[in-house]
N, C-alpha and C. Protein backbone atom coordinates (compact mmCIF):
# COMPACT_ATOMS: atom_id res chain seq x y z
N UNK A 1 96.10 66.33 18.89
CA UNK A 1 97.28 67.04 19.37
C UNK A 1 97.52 68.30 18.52
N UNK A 2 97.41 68.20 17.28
CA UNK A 2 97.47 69.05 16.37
C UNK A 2 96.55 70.85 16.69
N UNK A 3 95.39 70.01 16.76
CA UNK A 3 94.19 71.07 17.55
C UNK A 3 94.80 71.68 18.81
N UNK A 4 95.35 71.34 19.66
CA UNK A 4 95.85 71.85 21.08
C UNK A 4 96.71 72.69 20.66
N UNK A 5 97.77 72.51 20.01
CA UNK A 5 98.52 72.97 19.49
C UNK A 5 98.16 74.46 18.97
N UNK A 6 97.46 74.04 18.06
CA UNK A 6 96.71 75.20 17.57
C UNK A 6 96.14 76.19 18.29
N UNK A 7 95.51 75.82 18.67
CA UNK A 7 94.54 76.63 19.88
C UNK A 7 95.72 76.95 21.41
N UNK A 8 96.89 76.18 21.25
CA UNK A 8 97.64 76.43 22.25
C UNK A 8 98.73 77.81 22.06
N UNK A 9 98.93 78.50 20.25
CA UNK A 9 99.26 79.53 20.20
C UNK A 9 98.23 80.90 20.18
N UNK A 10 96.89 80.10 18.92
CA UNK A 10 96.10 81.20 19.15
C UNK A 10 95.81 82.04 20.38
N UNK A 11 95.58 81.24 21.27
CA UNK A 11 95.41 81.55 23.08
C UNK A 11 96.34 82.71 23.35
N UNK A 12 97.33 82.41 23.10
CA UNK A 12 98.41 83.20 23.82
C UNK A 12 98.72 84.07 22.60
N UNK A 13 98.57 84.16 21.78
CA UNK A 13 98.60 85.72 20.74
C UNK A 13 97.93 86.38 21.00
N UNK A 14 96.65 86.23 21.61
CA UNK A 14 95.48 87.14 21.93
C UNK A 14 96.25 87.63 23.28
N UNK A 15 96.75 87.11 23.93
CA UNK A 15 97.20 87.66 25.54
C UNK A 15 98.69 88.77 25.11
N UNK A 16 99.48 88.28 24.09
CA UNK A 16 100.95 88.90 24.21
C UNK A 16 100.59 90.66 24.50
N UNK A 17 100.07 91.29 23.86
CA UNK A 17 99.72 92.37 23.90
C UNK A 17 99.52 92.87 25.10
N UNK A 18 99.05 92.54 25.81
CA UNK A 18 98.38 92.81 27.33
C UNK A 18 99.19 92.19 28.16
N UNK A 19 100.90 92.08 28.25
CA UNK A 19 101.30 91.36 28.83
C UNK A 19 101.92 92.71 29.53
N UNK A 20 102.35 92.64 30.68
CA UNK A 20 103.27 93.99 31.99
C UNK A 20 103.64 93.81 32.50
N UNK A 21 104.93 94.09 32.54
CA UNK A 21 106.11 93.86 33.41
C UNK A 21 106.37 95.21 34.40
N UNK A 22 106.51 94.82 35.59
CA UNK A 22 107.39 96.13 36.46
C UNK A 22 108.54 96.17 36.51
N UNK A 23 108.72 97.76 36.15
CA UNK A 23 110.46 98.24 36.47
C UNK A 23 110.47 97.80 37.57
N UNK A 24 112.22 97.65 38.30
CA UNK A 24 112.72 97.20 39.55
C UNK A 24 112.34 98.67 40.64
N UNK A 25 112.48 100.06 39.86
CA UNK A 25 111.98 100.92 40.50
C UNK A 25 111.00 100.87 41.23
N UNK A 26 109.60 100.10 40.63
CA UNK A 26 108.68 99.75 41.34
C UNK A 26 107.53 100.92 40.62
N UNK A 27 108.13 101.98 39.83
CA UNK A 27 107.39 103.25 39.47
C UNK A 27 106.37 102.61 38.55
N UNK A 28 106.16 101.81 37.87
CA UNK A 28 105.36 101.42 36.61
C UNK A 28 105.40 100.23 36.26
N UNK A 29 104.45 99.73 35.70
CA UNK A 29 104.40 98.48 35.06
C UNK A 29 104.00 99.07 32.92
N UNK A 30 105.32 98.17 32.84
CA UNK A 30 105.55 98.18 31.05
C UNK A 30 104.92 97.23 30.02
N UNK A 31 104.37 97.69 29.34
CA UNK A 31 103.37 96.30 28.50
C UNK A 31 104.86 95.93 27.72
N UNK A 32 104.35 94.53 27.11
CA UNK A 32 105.56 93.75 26.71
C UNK A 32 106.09 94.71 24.96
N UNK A 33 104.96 94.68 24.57
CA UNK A 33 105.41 95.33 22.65
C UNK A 33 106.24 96.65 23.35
N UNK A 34 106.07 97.31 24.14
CA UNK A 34 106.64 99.01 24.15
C UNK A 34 108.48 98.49 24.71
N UNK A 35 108.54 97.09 25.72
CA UNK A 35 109.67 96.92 25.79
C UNK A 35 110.93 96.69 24.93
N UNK A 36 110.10 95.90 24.14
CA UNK A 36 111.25 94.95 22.87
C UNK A 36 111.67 96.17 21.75
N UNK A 37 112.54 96.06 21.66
CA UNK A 37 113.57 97.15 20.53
C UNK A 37 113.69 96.32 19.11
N UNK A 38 113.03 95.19 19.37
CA UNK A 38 113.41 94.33 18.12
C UNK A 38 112.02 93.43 17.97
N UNK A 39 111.83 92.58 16.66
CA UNK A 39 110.98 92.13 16.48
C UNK A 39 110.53 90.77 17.03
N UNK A 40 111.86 90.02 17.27
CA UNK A 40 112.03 88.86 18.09
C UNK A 40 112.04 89.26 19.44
N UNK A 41 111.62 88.80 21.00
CA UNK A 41 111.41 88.96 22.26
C UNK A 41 111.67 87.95 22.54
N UNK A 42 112.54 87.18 23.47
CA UNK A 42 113.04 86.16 24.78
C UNK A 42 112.48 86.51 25.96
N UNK A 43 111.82 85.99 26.48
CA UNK A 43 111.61 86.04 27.55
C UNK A 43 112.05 85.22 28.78
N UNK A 44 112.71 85.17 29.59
CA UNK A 44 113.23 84.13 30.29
C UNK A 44 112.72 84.57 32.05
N UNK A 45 112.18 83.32 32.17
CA UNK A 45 112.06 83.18 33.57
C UNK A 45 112.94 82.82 35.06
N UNK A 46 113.19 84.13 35.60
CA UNK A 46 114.00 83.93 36.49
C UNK A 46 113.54 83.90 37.84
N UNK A 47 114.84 83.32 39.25
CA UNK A 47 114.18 83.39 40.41
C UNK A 47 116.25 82.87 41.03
N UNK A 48 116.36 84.13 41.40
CA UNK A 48 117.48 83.59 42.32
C UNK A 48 118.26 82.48 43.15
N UNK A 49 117.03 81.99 43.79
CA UNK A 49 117.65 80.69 44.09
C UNK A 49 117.40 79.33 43.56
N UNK A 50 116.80 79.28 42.56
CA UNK A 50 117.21 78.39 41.28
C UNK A 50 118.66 78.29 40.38
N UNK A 51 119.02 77.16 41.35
CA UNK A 51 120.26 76.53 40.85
C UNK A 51 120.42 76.25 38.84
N UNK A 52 119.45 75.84 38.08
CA UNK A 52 120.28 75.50 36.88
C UNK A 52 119.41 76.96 36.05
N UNK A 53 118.81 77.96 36.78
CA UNK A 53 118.73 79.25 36.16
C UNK A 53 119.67 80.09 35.84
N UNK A 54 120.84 79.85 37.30
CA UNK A 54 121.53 80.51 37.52
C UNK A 54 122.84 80.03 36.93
N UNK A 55 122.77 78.79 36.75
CA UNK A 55 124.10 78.15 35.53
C UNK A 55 123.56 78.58 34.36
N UNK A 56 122.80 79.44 34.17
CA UNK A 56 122.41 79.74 32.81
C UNK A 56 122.63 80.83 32.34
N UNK A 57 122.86 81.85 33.64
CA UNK A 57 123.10 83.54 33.36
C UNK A 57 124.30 83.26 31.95
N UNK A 58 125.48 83.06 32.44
CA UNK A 58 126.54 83.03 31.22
C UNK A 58 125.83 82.92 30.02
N UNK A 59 125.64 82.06 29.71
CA UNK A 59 124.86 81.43 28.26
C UNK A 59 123.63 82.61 27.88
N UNK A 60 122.60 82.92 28.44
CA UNK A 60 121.85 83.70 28.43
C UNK A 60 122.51 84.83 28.19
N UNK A 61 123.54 85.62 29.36
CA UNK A 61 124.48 86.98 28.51
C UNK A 61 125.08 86.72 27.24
N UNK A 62 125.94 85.64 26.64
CA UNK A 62 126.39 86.13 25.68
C UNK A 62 125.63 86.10 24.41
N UNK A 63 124.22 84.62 24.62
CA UNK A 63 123.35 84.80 23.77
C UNK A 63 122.65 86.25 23.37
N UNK A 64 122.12 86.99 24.38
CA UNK A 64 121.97 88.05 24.10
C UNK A 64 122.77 89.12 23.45
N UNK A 65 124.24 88.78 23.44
CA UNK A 65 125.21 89.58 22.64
C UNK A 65 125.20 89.51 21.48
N UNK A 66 125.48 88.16 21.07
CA UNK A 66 125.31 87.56 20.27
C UNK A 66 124.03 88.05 18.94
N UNK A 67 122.60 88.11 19.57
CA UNK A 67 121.84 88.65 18.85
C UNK A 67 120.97 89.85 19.15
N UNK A 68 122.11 90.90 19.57
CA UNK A 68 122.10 91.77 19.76
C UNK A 68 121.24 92.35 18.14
N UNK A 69 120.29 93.34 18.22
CA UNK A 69 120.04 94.37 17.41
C UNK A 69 119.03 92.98 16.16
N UNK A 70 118.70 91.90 16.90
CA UNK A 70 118.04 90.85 16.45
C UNK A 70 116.74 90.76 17.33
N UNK A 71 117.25 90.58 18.41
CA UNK A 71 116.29 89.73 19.27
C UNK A 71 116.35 90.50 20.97
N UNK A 72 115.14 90.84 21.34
CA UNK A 72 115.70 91.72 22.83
C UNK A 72 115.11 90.45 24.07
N UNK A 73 116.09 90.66 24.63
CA UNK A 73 116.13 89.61 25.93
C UNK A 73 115.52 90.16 27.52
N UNK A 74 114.93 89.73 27.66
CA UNK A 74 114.31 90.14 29.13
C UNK A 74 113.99 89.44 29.96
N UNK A 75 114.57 89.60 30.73
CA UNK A 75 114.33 88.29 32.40
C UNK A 75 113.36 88.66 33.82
N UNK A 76 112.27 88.00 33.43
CA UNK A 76 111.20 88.18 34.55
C UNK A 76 111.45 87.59 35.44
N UNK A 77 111.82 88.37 36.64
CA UNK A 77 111.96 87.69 38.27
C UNK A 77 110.51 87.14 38.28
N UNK A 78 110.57 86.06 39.01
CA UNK A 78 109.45 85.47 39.05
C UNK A 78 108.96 84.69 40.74
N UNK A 79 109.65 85.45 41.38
CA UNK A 79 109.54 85.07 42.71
C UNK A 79 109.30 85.93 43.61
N UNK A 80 107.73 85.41 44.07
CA UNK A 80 107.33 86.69 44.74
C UNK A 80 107.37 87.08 45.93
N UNK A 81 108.43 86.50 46.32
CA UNK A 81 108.82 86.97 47.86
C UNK A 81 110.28 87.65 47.81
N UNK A 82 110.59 88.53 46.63
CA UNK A 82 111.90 89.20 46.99
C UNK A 82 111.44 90.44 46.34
N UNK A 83 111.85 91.56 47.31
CA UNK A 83 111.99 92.89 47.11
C UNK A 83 112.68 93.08 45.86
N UNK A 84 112.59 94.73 45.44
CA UNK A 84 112.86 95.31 44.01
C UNK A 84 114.44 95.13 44.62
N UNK A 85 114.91 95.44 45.68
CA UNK A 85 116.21 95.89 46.12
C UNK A 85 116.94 94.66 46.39
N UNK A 86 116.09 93.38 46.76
CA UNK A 86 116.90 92.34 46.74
C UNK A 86 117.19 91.60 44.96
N UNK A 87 116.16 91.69 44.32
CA UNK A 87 116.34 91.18 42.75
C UNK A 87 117.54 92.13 42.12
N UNK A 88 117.92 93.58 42.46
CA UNK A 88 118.54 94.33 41.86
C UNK A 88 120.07 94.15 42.77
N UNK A 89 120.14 93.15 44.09
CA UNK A 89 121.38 92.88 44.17
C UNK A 89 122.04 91.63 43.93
N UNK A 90 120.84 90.49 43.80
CA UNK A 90 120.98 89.41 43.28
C UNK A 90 121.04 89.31 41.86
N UNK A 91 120.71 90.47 40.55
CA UNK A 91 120.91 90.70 39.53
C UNK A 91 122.77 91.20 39.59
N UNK A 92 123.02 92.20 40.63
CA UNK A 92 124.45 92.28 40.44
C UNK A 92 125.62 91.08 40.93
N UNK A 93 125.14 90.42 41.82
CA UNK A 93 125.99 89.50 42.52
C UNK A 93 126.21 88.18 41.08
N UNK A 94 124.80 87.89 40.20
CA UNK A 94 124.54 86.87 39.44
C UNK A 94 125.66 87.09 38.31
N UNK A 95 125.90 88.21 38.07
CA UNK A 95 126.51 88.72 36.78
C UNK A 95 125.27 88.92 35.72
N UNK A 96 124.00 89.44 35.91
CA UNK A 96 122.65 89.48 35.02
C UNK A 96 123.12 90.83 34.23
N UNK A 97 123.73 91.03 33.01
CA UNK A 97 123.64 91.84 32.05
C UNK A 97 122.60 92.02 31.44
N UNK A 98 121.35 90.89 31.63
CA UNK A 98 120.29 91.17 30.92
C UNK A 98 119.03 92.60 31.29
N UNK A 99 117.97 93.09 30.76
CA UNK A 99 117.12 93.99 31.60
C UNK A 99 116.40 93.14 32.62
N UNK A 100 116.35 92.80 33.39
CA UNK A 100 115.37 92.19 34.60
C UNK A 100 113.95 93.25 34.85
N UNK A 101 112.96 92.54 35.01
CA UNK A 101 112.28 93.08 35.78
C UNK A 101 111.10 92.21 36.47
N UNK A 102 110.51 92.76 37.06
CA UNK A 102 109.71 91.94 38.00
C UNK A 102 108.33 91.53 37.40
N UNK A 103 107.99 90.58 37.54
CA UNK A 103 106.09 89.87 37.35
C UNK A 103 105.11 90.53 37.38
N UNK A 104 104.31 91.23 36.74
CA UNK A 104 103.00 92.13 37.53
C UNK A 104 102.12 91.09 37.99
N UNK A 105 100.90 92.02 38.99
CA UNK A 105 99.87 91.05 38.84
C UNK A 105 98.91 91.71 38.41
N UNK A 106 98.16 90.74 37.65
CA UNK A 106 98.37 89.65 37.64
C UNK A 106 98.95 88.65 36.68
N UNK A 107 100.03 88.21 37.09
CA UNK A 107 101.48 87.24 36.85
C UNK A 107 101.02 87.20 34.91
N UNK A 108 101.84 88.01 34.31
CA UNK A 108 101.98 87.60 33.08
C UNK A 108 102.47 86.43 32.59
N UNK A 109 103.90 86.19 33.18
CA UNK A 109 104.39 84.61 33.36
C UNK A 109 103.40 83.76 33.02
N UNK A 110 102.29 83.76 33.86
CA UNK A 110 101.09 82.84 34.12
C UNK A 110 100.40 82.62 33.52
N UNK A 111 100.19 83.96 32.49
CA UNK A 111 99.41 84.11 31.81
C UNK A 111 99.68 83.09 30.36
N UNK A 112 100.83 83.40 29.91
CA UNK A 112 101.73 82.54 29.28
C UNK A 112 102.16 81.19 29.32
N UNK A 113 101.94 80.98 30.42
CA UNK A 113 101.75 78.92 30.43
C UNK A 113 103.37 79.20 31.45
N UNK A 114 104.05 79.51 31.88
CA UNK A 114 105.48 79.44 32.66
C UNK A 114 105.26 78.35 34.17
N UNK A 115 106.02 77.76 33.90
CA UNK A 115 105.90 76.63 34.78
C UNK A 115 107.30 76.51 35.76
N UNK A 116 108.44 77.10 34.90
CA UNK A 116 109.48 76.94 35.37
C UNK A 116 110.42 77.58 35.70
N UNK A 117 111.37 78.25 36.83
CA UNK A 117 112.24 79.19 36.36
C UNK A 117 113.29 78.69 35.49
N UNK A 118 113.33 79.30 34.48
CA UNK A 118 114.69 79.00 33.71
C UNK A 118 113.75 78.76 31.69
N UNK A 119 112.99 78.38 32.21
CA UNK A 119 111.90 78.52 30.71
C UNK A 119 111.95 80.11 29.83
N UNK A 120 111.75 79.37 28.77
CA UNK A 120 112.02 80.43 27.90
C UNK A 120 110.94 80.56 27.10
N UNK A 121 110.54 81.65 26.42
CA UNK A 121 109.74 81.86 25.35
C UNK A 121 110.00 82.89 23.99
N UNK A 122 110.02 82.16 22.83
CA UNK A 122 110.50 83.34 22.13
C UNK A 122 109.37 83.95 21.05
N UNK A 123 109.22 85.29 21.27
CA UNK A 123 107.82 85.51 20.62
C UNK A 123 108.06 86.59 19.33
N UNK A 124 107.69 86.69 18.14
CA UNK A 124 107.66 87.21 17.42
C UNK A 124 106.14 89.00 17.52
N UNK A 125 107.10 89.85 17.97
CA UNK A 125 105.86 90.75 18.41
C UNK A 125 105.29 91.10 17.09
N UNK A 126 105.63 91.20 16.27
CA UNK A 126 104.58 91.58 14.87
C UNK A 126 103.61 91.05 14.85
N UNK A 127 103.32 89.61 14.71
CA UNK A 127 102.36 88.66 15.05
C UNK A 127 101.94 87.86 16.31
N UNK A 128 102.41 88.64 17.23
CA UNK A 128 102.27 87.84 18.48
C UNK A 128 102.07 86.70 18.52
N UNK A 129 102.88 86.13 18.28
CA UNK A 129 103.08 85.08 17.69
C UNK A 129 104.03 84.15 18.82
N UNK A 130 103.91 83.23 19.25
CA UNK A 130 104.80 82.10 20.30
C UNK A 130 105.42 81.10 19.47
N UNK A 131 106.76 81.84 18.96
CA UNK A 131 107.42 80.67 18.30
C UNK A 131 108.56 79.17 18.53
N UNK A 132 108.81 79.38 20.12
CA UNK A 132 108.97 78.31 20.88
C UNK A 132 108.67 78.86 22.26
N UNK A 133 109.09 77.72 22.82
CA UNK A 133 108.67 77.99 24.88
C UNK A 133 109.31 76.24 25.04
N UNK A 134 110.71 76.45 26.21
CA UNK A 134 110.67 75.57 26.38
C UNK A 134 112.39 75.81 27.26
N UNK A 135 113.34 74.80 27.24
CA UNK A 135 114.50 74.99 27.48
C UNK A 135 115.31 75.81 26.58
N UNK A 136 116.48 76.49 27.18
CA UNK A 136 117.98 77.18 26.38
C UNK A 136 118.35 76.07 25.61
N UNK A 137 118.75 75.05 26.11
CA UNK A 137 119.33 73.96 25.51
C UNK A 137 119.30 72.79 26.61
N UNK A 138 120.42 71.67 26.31
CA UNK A 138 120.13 70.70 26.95
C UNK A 138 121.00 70.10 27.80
N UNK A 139 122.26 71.55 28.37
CA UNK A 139 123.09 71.36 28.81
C UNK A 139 122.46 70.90 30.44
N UNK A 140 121.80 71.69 30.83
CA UNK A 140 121.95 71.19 32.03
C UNK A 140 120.31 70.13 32.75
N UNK A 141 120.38 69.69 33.45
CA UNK A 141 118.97 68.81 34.01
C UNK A 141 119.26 68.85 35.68
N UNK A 142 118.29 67.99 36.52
CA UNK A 142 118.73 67.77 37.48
C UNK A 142 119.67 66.65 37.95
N UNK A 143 119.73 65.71 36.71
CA UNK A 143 121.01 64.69 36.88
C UNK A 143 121.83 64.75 36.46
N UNK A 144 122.18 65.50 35.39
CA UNK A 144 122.81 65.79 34.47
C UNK A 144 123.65 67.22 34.18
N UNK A 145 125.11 67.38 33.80
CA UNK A 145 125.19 68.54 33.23
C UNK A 145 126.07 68.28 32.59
N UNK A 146 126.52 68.66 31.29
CA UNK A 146 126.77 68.15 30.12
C UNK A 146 128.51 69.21 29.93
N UNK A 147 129.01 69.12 29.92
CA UNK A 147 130.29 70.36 29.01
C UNK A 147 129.44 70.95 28.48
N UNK A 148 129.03 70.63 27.59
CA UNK A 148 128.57 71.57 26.12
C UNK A 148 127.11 70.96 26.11
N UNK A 149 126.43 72.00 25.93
CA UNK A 149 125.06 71.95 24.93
C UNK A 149 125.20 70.68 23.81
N UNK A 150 124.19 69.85 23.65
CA UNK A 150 124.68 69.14 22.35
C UNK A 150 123.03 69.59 21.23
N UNK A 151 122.09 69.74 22.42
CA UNK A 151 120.84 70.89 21.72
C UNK A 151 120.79 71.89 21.91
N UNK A 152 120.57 72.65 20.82
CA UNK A 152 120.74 74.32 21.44
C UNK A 152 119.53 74.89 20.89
N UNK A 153 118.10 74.56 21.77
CA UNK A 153 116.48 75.02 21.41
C UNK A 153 116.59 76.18 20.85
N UNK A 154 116.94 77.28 21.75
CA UNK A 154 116.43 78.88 21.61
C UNK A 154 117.20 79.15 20.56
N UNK A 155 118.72 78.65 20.57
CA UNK A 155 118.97 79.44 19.52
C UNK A 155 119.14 78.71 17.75
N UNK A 156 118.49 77.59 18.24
CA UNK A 156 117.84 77.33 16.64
C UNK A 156 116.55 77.83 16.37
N UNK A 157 115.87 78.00 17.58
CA UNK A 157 114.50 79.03 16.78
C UNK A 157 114.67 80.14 16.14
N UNK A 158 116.00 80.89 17.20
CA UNK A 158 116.04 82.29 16.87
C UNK A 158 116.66 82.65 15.29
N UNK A 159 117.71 81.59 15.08
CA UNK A 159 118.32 81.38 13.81
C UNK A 159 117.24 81.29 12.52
N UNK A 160 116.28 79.99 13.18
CA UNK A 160 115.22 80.12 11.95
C UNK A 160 114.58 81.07 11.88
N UNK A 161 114.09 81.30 13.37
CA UNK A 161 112.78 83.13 12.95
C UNK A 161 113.98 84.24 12.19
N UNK A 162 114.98 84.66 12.38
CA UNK A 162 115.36 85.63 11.75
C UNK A 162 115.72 84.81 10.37
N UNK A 163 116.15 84.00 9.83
CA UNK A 163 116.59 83.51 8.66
C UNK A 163 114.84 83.64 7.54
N UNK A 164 114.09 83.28 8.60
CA UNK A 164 112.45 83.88 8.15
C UNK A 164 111.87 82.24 7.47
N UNK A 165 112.65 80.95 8.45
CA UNK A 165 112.21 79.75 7.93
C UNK A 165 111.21 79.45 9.50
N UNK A 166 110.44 78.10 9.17
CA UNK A 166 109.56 77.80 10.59
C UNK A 166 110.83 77.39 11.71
N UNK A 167 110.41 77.27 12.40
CA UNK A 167 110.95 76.90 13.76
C UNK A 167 110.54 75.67 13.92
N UNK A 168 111.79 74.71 13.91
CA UNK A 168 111.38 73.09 14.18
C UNK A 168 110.98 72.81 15.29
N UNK A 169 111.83 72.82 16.20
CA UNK A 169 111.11 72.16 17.39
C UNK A 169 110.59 73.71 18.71
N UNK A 170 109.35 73.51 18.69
CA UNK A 170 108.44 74.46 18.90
C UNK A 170 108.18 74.54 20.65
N UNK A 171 108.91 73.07 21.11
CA UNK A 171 108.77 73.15 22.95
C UNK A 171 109.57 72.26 23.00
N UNK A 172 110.08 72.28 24.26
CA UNK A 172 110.90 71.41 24.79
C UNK A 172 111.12 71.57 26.07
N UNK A 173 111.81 69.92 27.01
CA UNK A 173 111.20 69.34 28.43
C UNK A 173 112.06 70.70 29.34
N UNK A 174 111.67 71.35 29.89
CA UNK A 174 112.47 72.51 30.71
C UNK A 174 113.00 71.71 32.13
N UNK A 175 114.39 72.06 32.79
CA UNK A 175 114.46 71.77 34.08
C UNK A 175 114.54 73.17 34.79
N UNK A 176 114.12 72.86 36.30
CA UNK A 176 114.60 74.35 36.76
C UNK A 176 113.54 74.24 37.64
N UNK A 177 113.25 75.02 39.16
CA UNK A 177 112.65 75.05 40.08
C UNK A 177 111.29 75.63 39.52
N UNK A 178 110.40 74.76 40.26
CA UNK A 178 108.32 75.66 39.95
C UNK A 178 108.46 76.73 40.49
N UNK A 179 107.77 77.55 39.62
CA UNK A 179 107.27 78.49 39.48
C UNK A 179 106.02 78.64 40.90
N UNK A 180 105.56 79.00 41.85
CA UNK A 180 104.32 78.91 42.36
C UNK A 180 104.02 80.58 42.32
N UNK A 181 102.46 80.20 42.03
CA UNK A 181 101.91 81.80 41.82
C UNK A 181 100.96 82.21 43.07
């Protein structure tokens, strides 16, 4: 397990670099290092009609406030049957303060292991480095939805990567609609 592991970040450090996202404009596709303003990157997988993605916008905006000028947040639509013009009104209707943009192909998401909308990944671009991938927290499931978070994944990684300690728990079980590519 240890070995998988291993070989399950090396893998994907070699890819972060070469990762591209499209503006909603549709004008260009952006490699991932030229996006992030910060050294920490979130990546979160989105798709409109995913129900516990979309109980997540809140949490996701203020997290991003929160570590603002820390960590830059970016939400890949990940569903490839909606126009630039429908993601950019379902971004306003959602309340998405975050930057959105769309999947290139071929599907970076994919490239990255994303299985789920609502999955997260938080990557350290200096070292391209994958320092978790997994759920926000553990508020919500498909049987379940909790008041409060009583785990809060992302933002104990993010706490440890900027505090500059390891990151304990490195994945965790995601809910949220498949991804199909």
């Amino acid at each position: 397990l240890l070995f998988l592991l291993c070989s399950f970040n090396y893998a994907f450090s070699q890819e972060v670099a070469s990762l591209k996202f499209r503006t909603l404009d549709g004008k260009e596709d952006i490699s991932l290092p030229s996006m992030a303003k910060n050294d920490l990157i979130v990546l979160i997988a989105y798709g409109e009609g995913c129900p516990i993605i979309r109980k997540y916008v809140p949490t996701l905006n203020q997290t991003a406030k929160d570590y603002q000028g820390k960590a830059t947040f970016l939400m890949i639509n990940a569903v490839k049957s909606k126009s630039n013009s429908e993601i950019i009104i379902d971004k306003k209707n959602q309340g998405i303060e975050l930057e959105l943009y769309q999947d290139s192909h071929p599907s970076s998401l994919q490239k990255l292991g994303f299985k789920t909308l609502s999955e997260v990944v938080l990557i350290k671009k200096s070292t391209q480095e994958i320092l978790y991938k997994g759920a926000v927290d553990n508020q919500f499931t498909f049987d379940l939805t909790r008041p409060k978070a009583t785990e809060h994944y992302l933002i104990d990684a993010l706490n440890n990567s900027i505090a500059g300690k390891k990151v304990k728990i490195k994945t965790s079980r995601v809910y949220g609609c498949a991804i199909t590519y």
